[in-house]
PDB file of N, CA and C in Angstrom:
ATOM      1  N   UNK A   1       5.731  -3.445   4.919  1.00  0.00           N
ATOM      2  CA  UNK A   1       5.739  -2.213   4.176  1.00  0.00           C
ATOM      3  C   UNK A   1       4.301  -1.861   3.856  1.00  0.00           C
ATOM      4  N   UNK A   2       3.872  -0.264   3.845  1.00  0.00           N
ATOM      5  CA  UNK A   2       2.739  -0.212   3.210  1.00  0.00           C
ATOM      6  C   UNK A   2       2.796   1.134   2.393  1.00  0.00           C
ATOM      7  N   UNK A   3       1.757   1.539   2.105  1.00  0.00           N
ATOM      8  CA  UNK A   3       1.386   2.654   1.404  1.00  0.00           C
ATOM      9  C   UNK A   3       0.584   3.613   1.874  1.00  0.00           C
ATOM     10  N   UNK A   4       0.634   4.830   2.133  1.00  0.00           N
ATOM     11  CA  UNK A   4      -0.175   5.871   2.923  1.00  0.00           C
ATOM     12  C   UNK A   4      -0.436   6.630   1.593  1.00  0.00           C
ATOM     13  N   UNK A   5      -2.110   6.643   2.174  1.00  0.00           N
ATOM     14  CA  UNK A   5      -2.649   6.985   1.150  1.00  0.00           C
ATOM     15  C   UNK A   5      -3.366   8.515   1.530  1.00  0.00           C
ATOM     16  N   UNK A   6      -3.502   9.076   2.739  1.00  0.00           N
ATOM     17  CA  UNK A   6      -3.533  10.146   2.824  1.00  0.00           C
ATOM     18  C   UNK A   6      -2.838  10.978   2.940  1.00  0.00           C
ATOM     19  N   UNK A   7      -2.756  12.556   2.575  1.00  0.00           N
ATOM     20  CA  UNK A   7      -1.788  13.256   2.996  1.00  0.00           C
ATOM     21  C   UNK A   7      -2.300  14.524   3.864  1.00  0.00           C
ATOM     22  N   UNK A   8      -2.937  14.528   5.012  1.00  0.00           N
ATOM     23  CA  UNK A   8      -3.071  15.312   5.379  1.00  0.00           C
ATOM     24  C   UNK A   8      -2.424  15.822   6.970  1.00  0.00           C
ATOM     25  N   UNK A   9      -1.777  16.189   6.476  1.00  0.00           N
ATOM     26  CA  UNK A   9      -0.194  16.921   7.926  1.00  0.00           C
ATOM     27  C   UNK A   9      -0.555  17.004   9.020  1.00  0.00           C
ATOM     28  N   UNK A  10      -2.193  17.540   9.575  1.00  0.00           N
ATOM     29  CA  UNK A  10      -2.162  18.695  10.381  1.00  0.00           C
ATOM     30  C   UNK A  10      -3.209  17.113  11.469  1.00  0.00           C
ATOM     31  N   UNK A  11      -3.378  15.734  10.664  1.00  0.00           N
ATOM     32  CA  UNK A  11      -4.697  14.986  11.304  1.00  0.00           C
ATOM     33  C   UNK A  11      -3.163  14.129  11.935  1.00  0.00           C
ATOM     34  N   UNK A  12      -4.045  13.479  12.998  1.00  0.00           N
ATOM     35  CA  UNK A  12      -3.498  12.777  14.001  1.00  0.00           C
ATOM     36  C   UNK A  12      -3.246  10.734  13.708  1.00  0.00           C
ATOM     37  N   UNK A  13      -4.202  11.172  12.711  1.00  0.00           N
ATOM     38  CA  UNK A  13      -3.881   9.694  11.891  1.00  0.00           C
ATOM     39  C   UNK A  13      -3.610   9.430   9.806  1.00  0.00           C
ATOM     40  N   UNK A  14      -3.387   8.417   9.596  1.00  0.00           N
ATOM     41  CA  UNK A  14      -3.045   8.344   8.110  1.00  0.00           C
ATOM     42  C   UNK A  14      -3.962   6.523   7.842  1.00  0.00           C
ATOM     43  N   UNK A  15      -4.422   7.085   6.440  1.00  0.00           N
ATOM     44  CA  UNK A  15      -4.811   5.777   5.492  1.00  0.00           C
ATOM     45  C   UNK A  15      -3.597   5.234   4.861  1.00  0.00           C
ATOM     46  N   UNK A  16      -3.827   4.485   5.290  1.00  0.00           N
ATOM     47  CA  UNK A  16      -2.720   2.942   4.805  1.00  0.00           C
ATOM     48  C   UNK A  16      -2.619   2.019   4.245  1.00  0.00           C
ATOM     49  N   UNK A  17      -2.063   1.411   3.260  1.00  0.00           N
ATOM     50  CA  UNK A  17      -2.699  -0.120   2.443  1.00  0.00           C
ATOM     51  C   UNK A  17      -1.435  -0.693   2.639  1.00  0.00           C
ATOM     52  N   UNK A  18      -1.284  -1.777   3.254  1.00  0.00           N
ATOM     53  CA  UNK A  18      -0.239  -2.739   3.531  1.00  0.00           C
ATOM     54  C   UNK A  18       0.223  -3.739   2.335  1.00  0.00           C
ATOM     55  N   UNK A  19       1.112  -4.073   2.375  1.00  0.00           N
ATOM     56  CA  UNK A  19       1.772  -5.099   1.299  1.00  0.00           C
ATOM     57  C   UNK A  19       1.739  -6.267   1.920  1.00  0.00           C
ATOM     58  N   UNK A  20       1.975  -7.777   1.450  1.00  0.00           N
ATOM     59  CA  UNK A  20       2.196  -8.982   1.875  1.00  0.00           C
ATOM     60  C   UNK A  20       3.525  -9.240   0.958  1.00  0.00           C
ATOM     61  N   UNK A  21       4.396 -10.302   1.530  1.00  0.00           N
ATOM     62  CA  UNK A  21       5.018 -10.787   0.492  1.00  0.00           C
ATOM     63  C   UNK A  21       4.983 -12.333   0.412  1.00  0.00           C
ATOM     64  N   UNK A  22       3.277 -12.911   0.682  1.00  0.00           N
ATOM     65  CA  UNK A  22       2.987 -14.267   0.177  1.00  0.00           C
ATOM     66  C   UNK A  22       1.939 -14.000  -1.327  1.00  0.00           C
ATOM     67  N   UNK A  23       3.158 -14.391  -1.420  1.00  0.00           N
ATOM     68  CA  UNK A  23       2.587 -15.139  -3.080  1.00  0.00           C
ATOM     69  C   UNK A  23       2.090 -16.024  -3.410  1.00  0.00           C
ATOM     70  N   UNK A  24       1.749 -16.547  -2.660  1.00  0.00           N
ATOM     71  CA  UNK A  24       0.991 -18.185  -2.653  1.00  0.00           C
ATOM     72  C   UNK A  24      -0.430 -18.011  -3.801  1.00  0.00           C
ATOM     73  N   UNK A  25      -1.116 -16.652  -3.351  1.00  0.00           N
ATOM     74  CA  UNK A  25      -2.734 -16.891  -3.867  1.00  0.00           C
ATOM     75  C   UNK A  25      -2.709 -15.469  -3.970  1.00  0.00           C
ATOM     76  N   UNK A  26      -2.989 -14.404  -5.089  1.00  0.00           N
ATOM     77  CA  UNK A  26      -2.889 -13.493  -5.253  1.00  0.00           C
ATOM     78  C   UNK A  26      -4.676 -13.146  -5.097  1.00  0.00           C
ATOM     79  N   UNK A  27      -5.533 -12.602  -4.679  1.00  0.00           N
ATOM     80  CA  UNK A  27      -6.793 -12.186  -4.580  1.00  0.00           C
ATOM     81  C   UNK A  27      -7.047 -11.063  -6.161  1.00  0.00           C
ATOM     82  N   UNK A  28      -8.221 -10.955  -6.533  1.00  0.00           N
ATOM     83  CA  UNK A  28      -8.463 -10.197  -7.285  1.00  0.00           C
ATOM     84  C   UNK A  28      -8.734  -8.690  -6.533  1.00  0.00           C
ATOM     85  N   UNK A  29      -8.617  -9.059  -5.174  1.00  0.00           N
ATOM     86  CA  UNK A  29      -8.888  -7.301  -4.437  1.00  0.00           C
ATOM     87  C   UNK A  29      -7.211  -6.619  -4.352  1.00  0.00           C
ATOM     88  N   UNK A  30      -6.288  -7.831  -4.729  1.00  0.00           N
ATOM     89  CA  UNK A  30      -4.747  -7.243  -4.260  1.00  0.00           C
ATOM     90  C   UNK A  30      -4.357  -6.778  -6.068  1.00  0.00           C
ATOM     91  N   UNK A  31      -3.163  -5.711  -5.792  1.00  0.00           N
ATOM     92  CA  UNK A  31      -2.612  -5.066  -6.937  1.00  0.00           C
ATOM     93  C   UNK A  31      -0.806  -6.043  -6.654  1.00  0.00           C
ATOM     94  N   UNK A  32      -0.698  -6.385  -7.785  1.00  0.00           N
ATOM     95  CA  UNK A  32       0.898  -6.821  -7.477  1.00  0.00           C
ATOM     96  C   UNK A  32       1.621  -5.925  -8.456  1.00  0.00           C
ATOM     97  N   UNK A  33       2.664  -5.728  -6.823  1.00  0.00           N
ATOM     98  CA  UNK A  33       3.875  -4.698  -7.518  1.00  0.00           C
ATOM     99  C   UNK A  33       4.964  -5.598  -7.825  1.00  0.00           C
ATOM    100  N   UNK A  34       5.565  -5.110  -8.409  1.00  0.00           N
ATOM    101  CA  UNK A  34       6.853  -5.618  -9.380  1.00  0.00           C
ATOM    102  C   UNK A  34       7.752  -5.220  -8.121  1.00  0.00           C
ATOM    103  N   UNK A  35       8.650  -5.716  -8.340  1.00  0.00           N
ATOM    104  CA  UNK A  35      10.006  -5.879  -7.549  1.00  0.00           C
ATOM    105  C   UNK A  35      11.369  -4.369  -7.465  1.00  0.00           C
ATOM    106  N   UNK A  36      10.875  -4.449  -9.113  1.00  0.00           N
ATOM    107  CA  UNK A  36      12.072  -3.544  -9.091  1.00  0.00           C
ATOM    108  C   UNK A  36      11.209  -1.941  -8.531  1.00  0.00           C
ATOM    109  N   UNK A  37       9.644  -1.851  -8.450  1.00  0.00           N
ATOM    110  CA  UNK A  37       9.166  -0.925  -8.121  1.00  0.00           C
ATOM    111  C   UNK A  37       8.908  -0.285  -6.879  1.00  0.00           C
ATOM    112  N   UNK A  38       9.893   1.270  -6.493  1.00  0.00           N
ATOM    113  CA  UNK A  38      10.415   1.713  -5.003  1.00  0.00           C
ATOM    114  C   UNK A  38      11.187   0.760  -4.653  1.00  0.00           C
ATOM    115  N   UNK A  39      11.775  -0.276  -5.193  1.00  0.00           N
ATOM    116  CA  UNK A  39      13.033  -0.974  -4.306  1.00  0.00           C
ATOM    117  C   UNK A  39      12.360  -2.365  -3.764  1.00  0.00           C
ATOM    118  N   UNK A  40      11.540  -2.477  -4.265  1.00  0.00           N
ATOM    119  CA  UNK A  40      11.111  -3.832  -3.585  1.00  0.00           C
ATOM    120  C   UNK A  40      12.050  -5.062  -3.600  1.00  0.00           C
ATOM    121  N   UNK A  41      12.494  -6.102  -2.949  1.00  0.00           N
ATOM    122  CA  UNK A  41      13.252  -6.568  -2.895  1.00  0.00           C
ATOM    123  C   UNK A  41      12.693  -8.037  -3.305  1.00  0.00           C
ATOM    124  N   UNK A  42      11.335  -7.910  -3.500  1.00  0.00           N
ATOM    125  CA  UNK A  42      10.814  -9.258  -4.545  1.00  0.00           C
ATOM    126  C   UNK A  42       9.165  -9.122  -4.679  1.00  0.00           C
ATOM    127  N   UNK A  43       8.704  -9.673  -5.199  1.00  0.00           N
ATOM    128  CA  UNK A  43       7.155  -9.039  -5.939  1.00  0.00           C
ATOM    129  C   UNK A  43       6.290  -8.434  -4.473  1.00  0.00           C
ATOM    130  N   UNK A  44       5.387  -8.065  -4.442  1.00  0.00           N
ATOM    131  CA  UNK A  44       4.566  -7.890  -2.878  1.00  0.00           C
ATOM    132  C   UNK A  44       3.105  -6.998  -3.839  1.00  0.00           C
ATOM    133  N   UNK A  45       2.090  -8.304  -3.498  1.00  0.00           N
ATOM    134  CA  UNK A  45       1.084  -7.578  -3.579  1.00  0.00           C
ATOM    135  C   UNK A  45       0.405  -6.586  -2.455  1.00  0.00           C
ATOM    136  N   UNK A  46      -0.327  -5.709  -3.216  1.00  0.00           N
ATOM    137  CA  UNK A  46      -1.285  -4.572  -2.415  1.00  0.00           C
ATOM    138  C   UNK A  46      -2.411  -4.878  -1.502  1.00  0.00           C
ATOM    139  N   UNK A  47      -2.334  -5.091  -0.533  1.00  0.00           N
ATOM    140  CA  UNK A  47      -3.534  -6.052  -0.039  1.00  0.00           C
ATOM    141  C   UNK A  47      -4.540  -4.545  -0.024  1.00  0.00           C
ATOM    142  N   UNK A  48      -5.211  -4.227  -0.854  1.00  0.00           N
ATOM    143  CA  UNK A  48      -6.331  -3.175  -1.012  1.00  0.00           C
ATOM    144  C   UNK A  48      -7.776  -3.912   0.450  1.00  0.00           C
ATOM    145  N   UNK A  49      -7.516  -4.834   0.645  1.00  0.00           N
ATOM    146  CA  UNK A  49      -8.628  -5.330   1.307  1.00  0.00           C
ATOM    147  C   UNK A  49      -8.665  -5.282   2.666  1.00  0.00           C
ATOM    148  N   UNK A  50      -7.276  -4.520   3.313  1.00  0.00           N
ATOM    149  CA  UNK A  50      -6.426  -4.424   4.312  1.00  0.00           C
ATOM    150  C   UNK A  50      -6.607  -3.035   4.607  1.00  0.00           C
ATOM    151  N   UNK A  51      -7.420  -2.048   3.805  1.00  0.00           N
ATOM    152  CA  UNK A  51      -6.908  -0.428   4.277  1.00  0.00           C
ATOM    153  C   UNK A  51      -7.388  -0.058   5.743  1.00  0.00           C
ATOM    154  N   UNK A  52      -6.911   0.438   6.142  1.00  0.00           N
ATOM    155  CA  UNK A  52      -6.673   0.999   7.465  1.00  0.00           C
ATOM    156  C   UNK A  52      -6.554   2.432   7.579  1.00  0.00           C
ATOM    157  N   UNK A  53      -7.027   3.011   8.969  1.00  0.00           N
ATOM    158  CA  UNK A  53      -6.377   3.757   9.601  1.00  0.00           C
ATOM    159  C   UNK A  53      -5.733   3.782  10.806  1.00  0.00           C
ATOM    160  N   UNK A  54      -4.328   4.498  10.960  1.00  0.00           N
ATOM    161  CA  UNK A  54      -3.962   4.144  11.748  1.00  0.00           C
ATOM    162  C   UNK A  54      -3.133   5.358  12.381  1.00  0.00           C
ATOM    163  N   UNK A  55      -2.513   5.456  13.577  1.00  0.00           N
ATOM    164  CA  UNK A  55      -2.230   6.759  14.238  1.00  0.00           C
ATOM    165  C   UNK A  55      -0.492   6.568  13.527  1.00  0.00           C
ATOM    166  N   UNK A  56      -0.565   8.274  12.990  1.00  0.00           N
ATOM    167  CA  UNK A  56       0.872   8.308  12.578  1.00  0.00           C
ATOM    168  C   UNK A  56       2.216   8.088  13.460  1.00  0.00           C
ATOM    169  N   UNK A  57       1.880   7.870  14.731  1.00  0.00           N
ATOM    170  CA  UNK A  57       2.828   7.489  15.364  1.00  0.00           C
ATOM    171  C   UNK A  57       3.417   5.894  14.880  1.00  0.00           C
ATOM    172  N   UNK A  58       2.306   5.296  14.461  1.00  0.00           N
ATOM    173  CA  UNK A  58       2.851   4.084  14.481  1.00  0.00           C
ATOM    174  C   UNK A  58       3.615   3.913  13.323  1.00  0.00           C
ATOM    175  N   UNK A  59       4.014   5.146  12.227  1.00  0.00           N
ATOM    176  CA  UNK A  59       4.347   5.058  11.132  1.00  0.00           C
ATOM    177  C   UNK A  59       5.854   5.072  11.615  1.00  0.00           C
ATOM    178  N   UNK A  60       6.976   4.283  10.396  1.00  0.00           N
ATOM    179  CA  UNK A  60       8.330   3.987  10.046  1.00  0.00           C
ATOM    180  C   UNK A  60       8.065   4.626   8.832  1.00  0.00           C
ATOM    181  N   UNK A  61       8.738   5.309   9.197  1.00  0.00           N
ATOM    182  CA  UNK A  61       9.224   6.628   7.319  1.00  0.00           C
ATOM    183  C   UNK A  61       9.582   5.763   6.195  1.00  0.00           C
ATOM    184  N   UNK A  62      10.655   4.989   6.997  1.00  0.00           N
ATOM    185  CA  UNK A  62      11.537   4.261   5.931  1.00  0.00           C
ATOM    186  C   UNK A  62      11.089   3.286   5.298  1.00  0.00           C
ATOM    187  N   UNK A  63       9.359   3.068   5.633  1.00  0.00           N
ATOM    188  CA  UNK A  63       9.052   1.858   5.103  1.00  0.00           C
ATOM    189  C   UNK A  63       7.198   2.217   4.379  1.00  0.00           C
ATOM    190  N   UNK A  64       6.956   3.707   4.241  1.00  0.00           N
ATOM    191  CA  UNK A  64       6.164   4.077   3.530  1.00  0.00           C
ATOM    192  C   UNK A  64       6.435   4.611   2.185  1.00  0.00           C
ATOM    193  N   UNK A  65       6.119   4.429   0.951  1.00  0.00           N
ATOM    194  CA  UNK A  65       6.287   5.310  -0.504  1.00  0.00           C
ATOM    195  C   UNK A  65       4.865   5.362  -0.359  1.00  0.00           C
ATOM    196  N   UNK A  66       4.632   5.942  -1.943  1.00  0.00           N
ATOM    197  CA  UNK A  66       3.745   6.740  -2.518  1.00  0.00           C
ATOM    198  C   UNK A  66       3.391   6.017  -3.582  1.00  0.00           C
ATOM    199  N   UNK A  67       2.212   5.666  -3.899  1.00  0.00           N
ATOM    200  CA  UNK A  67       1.811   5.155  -5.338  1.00  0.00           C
ATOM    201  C   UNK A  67       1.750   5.939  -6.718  1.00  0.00           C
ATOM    202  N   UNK A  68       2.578   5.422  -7.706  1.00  0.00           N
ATOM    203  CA  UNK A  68       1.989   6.487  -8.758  1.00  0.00           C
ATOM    204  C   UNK A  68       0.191   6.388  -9.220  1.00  0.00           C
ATOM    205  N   UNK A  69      -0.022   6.896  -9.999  1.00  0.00           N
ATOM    206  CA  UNK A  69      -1.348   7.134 -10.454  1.00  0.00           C
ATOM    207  C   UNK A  69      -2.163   5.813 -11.068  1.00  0.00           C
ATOM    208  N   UNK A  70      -0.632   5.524 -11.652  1.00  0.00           N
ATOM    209  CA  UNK A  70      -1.243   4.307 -12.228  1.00  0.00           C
ATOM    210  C   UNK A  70      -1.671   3.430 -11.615  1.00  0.00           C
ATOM    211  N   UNK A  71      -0.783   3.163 -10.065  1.00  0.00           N
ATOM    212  CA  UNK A  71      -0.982   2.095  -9.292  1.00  0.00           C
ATOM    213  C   UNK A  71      -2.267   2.566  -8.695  1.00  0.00           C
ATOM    214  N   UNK A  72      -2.642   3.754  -8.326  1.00  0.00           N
ATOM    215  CA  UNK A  72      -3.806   4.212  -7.356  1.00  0.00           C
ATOM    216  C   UNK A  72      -4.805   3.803  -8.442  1.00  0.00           C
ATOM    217  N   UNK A  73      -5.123   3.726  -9.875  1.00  0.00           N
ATOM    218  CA  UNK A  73      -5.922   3.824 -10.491  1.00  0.00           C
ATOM    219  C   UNK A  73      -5.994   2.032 -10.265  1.00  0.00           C
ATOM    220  N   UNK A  74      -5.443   1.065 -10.577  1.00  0.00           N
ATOM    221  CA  UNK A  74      -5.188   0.063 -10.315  1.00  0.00           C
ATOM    222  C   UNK A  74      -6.295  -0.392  -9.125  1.00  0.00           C
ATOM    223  N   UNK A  75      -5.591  -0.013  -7.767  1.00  0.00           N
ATOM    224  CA  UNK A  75      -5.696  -0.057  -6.470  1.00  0.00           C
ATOM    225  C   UNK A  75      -7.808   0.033  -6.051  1.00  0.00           C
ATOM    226  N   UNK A  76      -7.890   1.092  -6.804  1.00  0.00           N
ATOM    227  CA  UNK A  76      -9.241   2.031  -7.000  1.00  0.00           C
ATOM    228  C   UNK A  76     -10.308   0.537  -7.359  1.00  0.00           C
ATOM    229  N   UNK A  77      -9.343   0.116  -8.700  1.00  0.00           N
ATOM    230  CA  UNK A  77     -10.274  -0.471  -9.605  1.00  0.00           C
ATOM    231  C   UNK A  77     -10.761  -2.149  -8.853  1.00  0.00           C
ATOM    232  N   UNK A  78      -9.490  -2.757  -7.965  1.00  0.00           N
ATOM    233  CA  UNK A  78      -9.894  -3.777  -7.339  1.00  0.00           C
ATOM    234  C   UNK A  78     -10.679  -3.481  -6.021  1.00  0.00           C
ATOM    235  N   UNK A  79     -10.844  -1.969  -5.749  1.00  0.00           N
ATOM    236  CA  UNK A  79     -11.713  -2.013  -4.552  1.00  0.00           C
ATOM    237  C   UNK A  79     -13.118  -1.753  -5.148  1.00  0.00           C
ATOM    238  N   UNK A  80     -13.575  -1.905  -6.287  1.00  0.00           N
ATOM    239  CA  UNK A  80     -14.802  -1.801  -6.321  1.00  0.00           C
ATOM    240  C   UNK A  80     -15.388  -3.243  -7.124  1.00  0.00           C
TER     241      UNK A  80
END
């Protein structure tokens, strides 16, 4: 699962931040989401250290959401 972080319709690719669901060693660059948040089906940190671009073809609908603000503010704060 990840997170697309751009929204722009008309470009041929999208920014992306991928999830893990090892919990083993959480990094101070990753954001951990809660479970019950978008449906997660058990904790999955943000691997912020992972962003990408990548061609929207390679995107699965069903497996991108949207961060709220809080999380982007979050997200922001371990990439610097």
């Amino acid at each position: 699962m990840g997170y697309k972080l751009s929204n722009n319709r008309t470009a041929d690719v999208v920014t992306i931040i991928p999830l893990t669901s090892n919990l083993q060693r959480i990094y101070m660059i990753e954001v951990l989401l809660q479970n019950n948040y978008i449906g997660l089906q058990k904790e999955s940190p943000v691997q912020a250290q992972q962003i990408r671009t990548i061609s929207q073809q390679r995107i699965n609908s069903e497996k991108i959401s949207k961060l709220n603000l809080k999380l982007i503010k979050s997200v922001n704060s371990a990439l610097k």
